[in-house]
Protein backbone atom coordinates (compact mmCIF):
# COMPACT_ATOMS: atom_id res chain seq x y z
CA UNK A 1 0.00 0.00 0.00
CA UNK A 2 2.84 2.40 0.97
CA UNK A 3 4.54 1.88 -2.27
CA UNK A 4 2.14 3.86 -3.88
CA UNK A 5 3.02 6.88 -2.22
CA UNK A 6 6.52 8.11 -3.17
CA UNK A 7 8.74 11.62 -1.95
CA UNK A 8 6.05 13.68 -3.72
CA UNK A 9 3.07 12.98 -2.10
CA UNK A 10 4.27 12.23 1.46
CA UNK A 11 1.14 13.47 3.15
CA UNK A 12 -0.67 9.99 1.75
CA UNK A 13 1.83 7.57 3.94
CA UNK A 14 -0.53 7.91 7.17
CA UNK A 15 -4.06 7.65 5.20
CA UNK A 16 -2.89 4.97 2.98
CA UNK A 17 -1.16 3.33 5.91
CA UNK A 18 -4.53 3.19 8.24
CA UNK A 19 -7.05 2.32 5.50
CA UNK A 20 -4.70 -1.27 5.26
CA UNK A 21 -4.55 -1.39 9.24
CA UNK A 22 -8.09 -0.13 10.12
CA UNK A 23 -9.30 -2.67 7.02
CA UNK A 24 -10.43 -0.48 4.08
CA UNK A 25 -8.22 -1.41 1.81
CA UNK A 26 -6.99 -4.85 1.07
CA UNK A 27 -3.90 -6.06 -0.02
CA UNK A 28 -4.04 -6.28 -3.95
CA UNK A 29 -2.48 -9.76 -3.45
CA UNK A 30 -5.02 -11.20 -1.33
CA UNK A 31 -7.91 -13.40 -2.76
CA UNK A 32 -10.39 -16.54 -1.95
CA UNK A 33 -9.80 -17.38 1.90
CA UNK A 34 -7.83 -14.27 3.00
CA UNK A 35 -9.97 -11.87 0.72
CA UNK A 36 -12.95 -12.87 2.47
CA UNK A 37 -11.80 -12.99 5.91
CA UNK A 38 -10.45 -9.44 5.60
CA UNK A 39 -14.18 -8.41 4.43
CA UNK A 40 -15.42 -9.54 8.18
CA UNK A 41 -12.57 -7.96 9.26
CA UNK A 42 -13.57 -4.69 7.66
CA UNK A 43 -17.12 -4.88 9.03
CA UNK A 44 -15.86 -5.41 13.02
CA UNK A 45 -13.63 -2.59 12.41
CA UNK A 46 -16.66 -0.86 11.42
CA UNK A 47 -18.95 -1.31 14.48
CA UNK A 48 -16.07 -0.97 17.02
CA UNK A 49 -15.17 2.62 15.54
CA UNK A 50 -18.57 3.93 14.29
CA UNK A 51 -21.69 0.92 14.34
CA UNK A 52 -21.81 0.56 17.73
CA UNK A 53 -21.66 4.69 18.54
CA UNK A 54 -24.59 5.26 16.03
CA UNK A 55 -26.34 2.41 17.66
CA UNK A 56 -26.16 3.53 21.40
CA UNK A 57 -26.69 7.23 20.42
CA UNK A 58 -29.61 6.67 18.88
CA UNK A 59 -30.32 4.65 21.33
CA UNK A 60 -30.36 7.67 23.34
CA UNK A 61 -31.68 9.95 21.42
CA UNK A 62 -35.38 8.17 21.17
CA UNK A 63 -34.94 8.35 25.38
CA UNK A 64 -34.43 12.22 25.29
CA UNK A 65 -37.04 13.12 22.51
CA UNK A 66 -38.07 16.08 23.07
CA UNK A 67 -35.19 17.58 25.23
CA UNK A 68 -33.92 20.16 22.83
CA UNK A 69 -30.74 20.86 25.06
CA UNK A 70 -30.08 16.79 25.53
CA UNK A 71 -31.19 15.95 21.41
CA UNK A 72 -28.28 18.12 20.66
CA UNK A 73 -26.11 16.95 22.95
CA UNK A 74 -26.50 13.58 20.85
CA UNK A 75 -27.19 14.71 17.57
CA UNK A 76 -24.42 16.58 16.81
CA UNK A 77 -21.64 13.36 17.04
CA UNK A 78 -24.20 11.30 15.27
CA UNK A 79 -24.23 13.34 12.32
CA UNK A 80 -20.35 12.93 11.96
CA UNK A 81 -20.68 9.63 12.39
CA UNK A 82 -23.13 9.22 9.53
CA UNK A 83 -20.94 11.68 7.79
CA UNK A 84 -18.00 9.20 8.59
CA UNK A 85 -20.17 5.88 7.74
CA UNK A 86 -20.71 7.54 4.04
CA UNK A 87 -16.96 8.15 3.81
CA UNK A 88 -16.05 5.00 4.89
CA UNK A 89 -18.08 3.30 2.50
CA UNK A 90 -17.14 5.20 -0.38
CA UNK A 91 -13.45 4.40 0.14
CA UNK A 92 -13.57 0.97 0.46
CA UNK A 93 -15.94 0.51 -3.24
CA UNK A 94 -13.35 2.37 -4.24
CA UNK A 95 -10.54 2.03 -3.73
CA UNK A 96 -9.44 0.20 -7.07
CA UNK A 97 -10.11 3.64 -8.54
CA UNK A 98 -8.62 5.96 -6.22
CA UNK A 99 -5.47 3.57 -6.53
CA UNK A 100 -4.96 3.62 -10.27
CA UNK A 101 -5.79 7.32 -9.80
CA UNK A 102 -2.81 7.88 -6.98
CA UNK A 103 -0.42 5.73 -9.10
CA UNK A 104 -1.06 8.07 -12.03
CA UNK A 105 -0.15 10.96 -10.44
CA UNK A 106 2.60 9.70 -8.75
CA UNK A 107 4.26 8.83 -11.43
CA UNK A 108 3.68 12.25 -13.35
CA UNK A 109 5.06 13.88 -10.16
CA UNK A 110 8.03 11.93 -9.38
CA UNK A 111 8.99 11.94 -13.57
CA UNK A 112 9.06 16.14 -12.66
CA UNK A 113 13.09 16.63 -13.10
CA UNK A 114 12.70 20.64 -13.58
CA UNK A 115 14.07 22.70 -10.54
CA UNK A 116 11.19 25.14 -10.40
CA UNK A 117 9.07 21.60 -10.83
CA UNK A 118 9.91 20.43 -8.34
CA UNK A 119 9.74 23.56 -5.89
CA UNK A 120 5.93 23.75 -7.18
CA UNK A 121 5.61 20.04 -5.79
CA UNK A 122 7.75 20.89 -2.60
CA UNK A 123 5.08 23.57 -1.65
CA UNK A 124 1.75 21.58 -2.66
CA UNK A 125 3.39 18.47 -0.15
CA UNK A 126 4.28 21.12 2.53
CA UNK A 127 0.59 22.95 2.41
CA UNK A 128 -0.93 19.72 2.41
CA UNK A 129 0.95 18.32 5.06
CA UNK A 130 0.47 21.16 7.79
CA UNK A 131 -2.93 21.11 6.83
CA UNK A 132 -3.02 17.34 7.82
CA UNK A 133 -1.37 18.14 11.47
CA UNK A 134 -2.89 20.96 11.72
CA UNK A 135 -7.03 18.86 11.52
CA UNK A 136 -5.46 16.02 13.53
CA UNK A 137 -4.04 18.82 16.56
CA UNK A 138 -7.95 20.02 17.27
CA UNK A 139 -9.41 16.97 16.88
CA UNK A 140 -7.27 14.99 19.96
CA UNK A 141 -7.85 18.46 21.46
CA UNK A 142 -11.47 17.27 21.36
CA UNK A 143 -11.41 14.09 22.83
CA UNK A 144 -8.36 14.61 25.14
CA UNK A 145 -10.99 17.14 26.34
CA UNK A 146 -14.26 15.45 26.31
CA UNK A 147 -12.74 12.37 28.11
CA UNK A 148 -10.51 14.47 30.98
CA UNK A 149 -14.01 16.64 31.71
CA UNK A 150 -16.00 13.35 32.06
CA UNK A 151 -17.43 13.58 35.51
CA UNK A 152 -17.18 10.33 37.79
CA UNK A 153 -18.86 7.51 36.75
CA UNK A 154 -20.27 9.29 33.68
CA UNK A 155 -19.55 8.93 30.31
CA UNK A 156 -17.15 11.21 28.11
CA UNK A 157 -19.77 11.61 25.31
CA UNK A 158 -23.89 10.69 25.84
CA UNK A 159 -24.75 7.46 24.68
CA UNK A 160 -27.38 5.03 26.09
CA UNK A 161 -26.47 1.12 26.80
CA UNK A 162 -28.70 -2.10 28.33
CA UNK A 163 -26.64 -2.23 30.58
CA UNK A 164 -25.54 0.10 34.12
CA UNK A 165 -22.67 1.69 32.84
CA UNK A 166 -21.91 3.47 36.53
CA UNK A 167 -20.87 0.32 37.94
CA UNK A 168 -17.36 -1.64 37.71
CA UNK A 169 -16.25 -3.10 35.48
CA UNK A 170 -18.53 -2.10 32.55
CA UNK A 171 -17.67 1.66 33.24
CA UNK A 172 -14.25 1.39 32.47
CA UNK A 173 -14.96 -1.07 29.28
CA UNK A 174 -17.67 1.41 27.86
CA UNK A 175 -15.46 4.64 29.20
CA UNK A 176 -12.56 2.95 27.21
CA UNK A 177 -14.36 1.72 24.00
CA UNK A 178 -15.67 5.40 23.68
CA UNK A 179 -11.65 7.17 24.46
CA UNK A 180 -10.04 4.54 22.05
CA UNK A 181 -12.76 3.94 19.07
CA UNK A 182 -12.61 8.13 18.91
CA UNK A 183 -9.37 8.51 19.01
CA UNK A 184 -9.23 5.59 16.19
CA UNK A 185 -12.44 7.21 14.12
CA UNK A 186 -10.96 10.50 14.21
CA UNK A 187 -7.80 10.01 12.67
CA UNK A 188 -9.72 7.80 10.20
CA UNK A 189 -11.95 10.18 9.32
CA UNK A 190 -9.53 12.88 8.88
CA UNK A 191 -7.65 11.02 6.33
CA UNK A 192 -10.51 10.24 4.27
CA UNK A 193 -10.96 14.22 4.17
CA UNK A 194 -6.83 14.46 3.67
CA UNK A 195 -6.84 11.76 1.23
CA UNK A 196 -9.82 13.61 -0.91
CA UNK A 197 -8.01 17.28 -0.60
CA UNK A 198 -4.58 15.81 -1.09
CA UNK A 199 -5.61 15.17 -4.43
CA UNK A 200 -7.47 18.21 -5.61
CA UNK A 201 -3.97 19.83 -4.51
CA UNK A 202 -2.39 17.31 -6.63
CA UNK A 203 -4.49 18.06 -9.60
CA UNK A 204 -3.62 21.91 -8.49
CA UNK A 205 -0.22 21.12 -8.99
CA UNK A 206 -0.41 19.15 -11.95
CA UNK A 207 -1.63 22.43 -13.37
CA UNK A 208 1.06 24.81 -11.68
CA UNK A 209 3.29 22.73 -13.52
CA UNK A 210 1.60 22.70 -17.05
CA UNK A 211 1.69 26.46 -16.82
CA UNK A 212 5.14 26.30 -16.35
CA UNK A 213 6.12 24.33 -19.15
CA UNK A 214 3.92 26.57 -21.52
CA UNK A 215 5.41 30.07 -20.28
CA UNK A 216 8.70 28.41 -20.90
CA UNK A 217 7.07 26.54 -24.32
CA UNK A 218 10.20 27.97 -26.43
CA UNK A 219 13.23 28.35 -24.44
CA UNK A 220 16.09 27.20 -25.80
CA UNK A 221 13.99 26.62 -29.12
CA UNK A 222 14.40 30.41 -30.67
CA UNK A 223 16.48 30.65 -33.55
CA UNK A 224 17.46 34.57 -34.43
CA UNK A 225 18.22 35.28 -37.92
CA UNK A 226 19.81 38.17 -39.62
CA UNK A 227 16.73 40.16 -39.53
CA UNK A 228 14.10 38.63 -37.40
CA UNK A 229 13.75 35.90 -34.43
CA UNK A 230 11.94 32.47 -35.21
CA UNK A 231 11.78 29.13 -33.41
CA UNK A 232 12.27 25.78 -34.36
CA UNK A 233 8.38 24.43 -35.08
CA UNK A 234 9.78 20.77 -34.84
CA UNK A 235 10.47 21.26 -30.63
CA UNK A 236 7.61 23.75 -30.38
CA UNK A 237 5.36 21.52 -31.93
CA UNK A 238 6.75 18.40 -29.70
CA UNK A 239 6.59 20.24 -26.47
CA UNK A 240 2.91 22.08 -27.37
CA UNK A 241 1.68 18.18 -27.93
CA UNK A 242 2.84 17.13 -24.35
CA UNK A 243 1.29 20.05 -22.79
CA UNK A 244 -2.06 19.60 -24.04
CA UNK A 245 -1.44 15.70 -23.19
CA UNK A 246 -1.12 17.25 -19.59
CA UNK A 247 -3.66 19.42 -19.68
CA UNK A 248 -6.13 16.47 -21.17
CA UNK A 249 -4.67 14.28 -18.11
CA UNK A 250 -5.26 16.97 -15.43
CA UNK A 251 -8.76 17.58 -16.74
CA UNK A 252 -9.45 14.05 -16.69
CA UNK A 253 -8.35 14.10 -13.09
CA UNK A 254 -10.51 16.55 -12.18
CA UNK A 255 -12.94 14.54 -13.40
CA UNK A 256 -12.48 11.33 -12.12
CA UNK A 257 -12.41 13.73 -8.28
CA UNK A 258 -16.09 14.70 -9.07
CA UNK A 259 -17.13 11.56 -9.63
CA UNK A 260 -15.46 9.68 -6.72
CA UNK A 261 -16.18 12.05 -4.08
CA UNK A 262 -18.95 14.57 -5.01
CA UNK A 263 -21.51 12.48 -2.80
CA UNK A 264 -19.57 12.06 0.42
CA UNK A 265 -18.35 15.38 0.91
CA UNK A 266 -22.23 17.04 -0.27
CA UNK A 267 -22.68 14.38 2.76
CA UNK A 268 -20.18 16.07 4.53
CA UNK A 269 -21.53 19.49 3.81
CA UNK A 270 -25.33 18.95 4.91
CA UNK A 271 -24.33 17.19 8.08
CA UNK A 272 -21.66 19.73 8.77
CA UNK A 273 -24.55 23.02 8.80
CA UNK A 274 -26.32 20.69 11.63
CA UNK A 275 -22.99 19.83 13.44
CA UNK A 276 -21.68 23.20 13.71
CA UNK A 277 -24.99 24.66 14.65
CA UNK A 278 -25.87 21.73 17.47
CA UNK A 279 -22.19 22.19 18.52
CA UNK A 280 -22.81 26.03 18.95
CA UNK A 281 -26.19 25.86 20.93
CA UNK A 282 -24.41 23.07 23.19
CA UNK A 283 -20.91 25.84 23.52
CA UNK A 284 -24.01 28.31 24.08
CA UNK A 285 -25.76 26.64 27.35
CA UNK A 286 -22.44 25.09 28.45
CA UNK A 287 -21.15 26.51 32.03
CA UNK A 288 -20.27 23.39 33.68
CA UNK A 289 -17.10 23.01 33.42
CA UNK A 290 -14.45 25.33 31.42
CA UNK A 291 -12.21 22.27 30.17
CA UNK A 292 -15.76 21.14 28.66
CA UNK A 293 -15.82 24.55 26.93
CA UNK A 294 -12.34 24.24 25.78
CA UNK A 295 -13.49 20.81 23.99
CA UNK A 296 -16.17 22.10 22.69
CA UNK A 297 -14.59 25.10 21.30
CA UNK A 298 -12.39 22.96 19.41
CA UNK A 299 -14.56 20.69 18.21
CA UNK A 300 -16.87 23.62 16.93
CA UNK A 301 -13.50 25.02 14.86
CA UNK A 302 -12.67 21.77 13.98
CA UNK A 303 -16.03 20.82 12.48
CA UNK A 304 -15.51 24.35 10.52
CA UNK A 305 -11.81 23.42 9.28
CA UNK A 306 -12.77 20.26 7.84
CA UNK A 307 -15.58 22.23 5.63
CA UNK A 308 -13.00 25.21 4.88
CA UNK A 309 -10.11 22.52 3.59
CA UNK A 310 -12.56 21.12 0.66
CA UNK A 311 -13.69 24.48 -0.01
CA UNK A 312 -10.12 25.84 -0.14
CA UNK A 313 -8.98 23.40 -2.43
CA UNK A 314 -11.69 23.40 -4.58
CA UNK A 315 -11.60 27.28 -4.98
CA UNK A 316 -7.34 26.95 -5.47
CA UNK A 317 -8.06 24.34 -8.38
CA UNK A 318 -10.36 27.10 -9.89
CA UNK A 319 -7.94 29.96 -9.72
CA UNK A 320 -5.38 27.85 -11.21
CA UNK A 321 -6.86 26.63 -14.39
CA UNK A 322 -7.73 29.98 -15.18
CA UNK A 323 -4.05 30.87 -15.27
CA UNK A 324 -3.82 28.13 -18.10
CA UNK A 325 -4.26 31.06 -20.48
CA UNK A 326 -2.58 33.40 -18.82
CA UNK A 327 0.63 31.31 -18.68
CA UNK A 328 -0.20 30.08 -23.06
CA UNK A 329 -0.25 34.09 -23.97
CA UNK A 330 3.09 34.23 -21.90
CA UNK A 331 5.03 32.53 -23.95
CA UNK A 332 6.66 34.14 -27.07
CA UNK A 333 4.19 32.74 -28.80
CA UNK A 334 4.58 35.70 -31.31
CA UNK A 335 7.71 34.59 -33.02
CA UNK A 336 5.95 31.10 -33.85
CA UNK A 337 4.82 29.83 -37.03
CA UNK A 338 1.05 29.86 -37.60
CA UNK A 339 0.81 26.12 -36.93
CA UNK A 340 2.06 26.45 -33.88
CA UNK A 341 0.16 29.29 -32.66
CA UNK A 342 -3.02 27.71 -34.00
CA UNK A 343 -2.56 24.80 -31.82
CA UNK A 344 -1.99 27.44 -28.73
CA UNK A 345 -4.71 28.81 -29.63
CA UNK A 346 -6.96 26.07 -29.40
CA UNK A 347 -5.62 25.04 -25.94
CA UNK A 348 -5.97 28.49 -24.39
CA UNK A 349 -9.77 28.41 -25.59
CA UNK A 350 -10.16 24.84 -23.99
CA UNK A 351 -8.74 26.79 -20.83
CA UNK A 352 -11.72 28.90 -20.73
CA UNK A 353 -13.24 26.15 -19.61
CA UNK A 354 -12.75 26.80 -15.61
CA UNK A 355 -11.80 23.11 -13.40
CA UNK A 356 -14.95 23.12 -10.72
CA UNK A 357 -15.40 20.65 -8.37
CA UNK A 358 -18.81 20.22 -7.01
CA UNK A 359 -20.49 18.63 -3.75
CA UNK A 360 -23.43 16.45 -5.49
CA UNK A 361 -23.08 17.80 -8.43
CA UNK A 362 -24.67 21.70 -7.94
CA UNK A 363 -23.01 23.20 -4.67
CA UNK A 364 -19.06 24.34 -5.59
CA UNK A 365 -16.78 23.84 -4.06
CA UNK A 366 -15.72 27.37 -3.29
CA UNK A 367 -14.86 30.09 -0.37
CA UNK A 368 -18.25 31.46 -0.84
CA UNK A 369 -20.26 28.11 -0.72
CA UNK A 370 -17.60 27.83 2.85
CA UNK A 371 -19.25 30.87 3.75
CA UNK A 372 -22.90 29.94 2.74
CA UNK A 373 -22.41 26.88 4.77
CA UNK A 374 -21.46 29.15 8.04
CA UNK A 375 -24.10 31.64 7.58
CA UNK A 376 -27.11 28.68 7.09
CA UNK A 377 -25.53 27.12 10.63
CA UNK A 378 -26.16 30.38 12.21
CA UNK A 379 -29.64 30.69 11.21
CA UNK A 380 -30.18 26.88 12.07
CA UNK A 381 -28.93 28.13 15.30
CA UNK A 382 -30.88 31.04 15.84
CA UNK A 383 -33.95 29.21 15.29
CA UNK A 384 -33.18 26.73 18.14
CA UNK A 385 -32.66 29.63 20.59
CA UNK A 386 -35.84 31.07 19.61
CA UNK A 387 -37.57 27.29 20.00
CA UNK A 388 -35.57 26.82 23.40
CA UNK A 389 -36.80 30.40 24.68
C-alpha cells in the first residue's frame, strides 16, 4: 500500500497506511480465503469505531425526545458519524479507482526533473501536510478534552447502553471503547478528508506545472536570424503536444475527483450546517465546566476546518486553471509559425473552460459556498434559541 506513495506525495503515507490497518483497503495480493476474511474484518472494524456509537446514540436519542438541550447533545456526534459511515463506504468501493488514480499521479510527479518543478511540488506536499497536522491537533484536542471533563462515573460523550454503565467493570470497558474507538475514528476520518483534498492539490499542482512548461514553451527553441527571431516548429510543436497531453490528463483528473467524491463530501456538507450549529447551541448553554468549553470550542473550529479545507482546495483548483491562459499568452508565442500558434490557440480556448469541483453535483466547491455553509448554521442556530426560549 505504501509503495504507492513516493517523496512527492508524502502526506498519503498515514491515510494509505490506516485504510490497510483499520481494514479499508486490502492487499491487492489477497484473494479466496484471506480476501474474504479481511471483508469480516472490515465490518468489526466498522462497528467498534462507528456501528456501535450510532447504535447507542440513537439509542439515546429516542430516550431524550423532546429535550432540545439533551437531542443536541446527541445529535451533533451522530451526524459525523453518519458523515463518517458515508466516507467510509465510499473508500472501500473504491478504492481500485482511487489507486490507479494515486499511481497516475505519482508517477507524473516523481517523472518532474525541472528545478522550479519540483519547488511547485515541494510547496503543494508542505501545504498539504500542515494542513493534515494541523485537523489532527484540534481533533485529539477534542477528545483529550471530552474524556478528561468526564465527571465520575459518567460517560465522556452521551450514549445510552442495556446495561448500568456506573458500575465496575462495565464503566471502564464502555469509558474505554468510547476514548479509544474516537481517538481511532478520528484520525480515520480525517484522512478520508486528507486523502480527498490531497488530491485536488495534486491536480492543483499538476496544473502549476503545465503552466510552467507553456510560459517556458520555447526556451532554448528560438532561432534569431539576420533580420528577425523564429523558433524551431519541430520542438515547439513536440513540447505544445505534451502540454495539451497534460492538460487532457489533469482535466481528466478533475474529473475522475467529481465523480469519486462529489456524494460524500455534499454528505459532509449537509451534516456539517447541523454539526456546527448543534455544537454552537451546546458551547451556548455550556457553564459546567471550562475544560468542557475548551473541547467544545475545538470541536466547533474543527467541524468548521474540515468544511473550509474542501472548499479551499476546490476554490485553489479554480484559480489555477484559469491561469492556463494566462501562462499560453506568456510565452513568445509571437515569433511562432502559424501552426504552432493555431494549436496554442486552441488550448488556451479549452482553458476557458474553468476546473470546478462540485459537492453532489450543484453546490461548488468554493470560499463562498464555505461561507454559505457558516451563515445557514447560524440561522439553524438562531432558530433553536428562539424554539428553546
Amino acid at each position: 500500500m505504501t509503495s504507492l506513495v513516493g517523496k512527492v506525495n508524502s502526506t498519503l503515507r498515514i491515510p494509505l497506511t490506516l485504510f490497510l490497518v483499520l481494514g479499508l483497503w486490502a492487499p491487492n495480493h489477497f484473494q479466496g480465503l484471506r480476501k474474504r476474511l479481511f471483508n469480516i474484518y472490515t465490518f468489526f472494524s466498522y462497528m467498534f469505531l462507528v456501528g456501535i456509537y450510532i447504535t447507542v446514540q440513537l439509542g439515546d436519542l429516542y430516550k431524550v425526545w423532546g429535550n432540545i438541550s439533551l437531542m443536541t447533545a446527541t445529535m451533533f456526534l451522530i451526524f459525523t458519524n453518519l458523515a463518517l459511515s458515508g466516507k467510509f463506504i465510499n473508500i472501500v468501493l473504491r478504492k481500485t479507482q482511487i489507486q490507479s488514480l494515486i499511481a497516475e499521479v505519482k508517477e507524473e510527479l516523481d517523472a518532474e526533473t525541472r528545478e522550479e518543478g519540483i519547488t511547485i511540488i515541494k510547496s503543494c506536499n508542505r501545504e498539504t501536510t500542515i494542513q493534515y497536522y494541523g485537523y489532527i491537533w484540534l481533533s485529539y484536542v477534542t477528545i483529550l478534552g471530552w474524556a478528561a471533563s468526564a465527571e465520575k462515573n459518567q460517560l465522556p460523550l452521551r450514549a445510552w447502553y442495556p446495561y448500568d454503565v456506573s458500575k465496575t467493570p462495565a464503566y471502564e470497558i464502555t469509558y474505554s471503547h468510547q476514548c479509544i474507538a474516537l481517538l481511532i475514528a478520528s484520525a480515520l476520518n480525517i484522512s478520508m478528508d486528507i486523502l480527498a483534498t490531497t488530491l485536488i492539490c495534486q491536480c492543483r499542482c499538476r496544473l502549476r506545472l503545465l503552466a510552467l512548461s507553456l510560459t517556458t514553451l520555447c526556451d532554448g527553441a528560438l532561432v534569431e536570424n539576420k533580420s528577425h527571431v523564429s523558433c524551431n516548429e519541430d520542438v515547439v510543436m513536440s513540447r505544445l503536444r505534451k502540454c495539451v497531453e497534460r492538460h487532457q490528463s489533469a482535466l481528466e483528473h478533475a474529473r475522475l475527483l467529481q465523480i469519486y467524491f462529489s456524494a460524500p463530501i455534499f454528505g459532509q456538507f449537509l451534516v456539517s450546517v447541523l454539526i456546527i450549529c448543534a455544537t454552537a447551541y451546546q458551547l451556548a448553554f455550556e457553564s459546567s465546566s471550562l475544560l468542557r468549553v475548551f473541547a467544545m470550542v475545538a470541536y466547533l473550529v474543527d467541524m468548521m476546518l474540515q468544511v473550509f479545507l474542501y472548499c479551499y482546495q476546490g476554490n485553489e483548483l479554480l484559480d489555477q486553471s484559469e491561469n492556463i491562459k494566462e501562462a499560453a499568452y506568456a510565452c513568445p508565442w509571437y515569433y511562432c509559425s502559424t501552426p504552432v500558434r493555431r494549436a496554442l490557440l486552441l488550448l488556451t480556448t479549452r482553458s476557458y473552460r474553468l476546473v470546478r469541483l462540485r459537492a453532489g453535483g450543484f453546490t461548488e466547491l468554493s470560499l463562498a459556498s464555505f461561507m454559505g455553509i457558516i451563515k445557514a448554521s447560524y440561522t439553524f442556530f438562531t432558530v433553536l434559541q428562539q424554539v428553546e426560549e
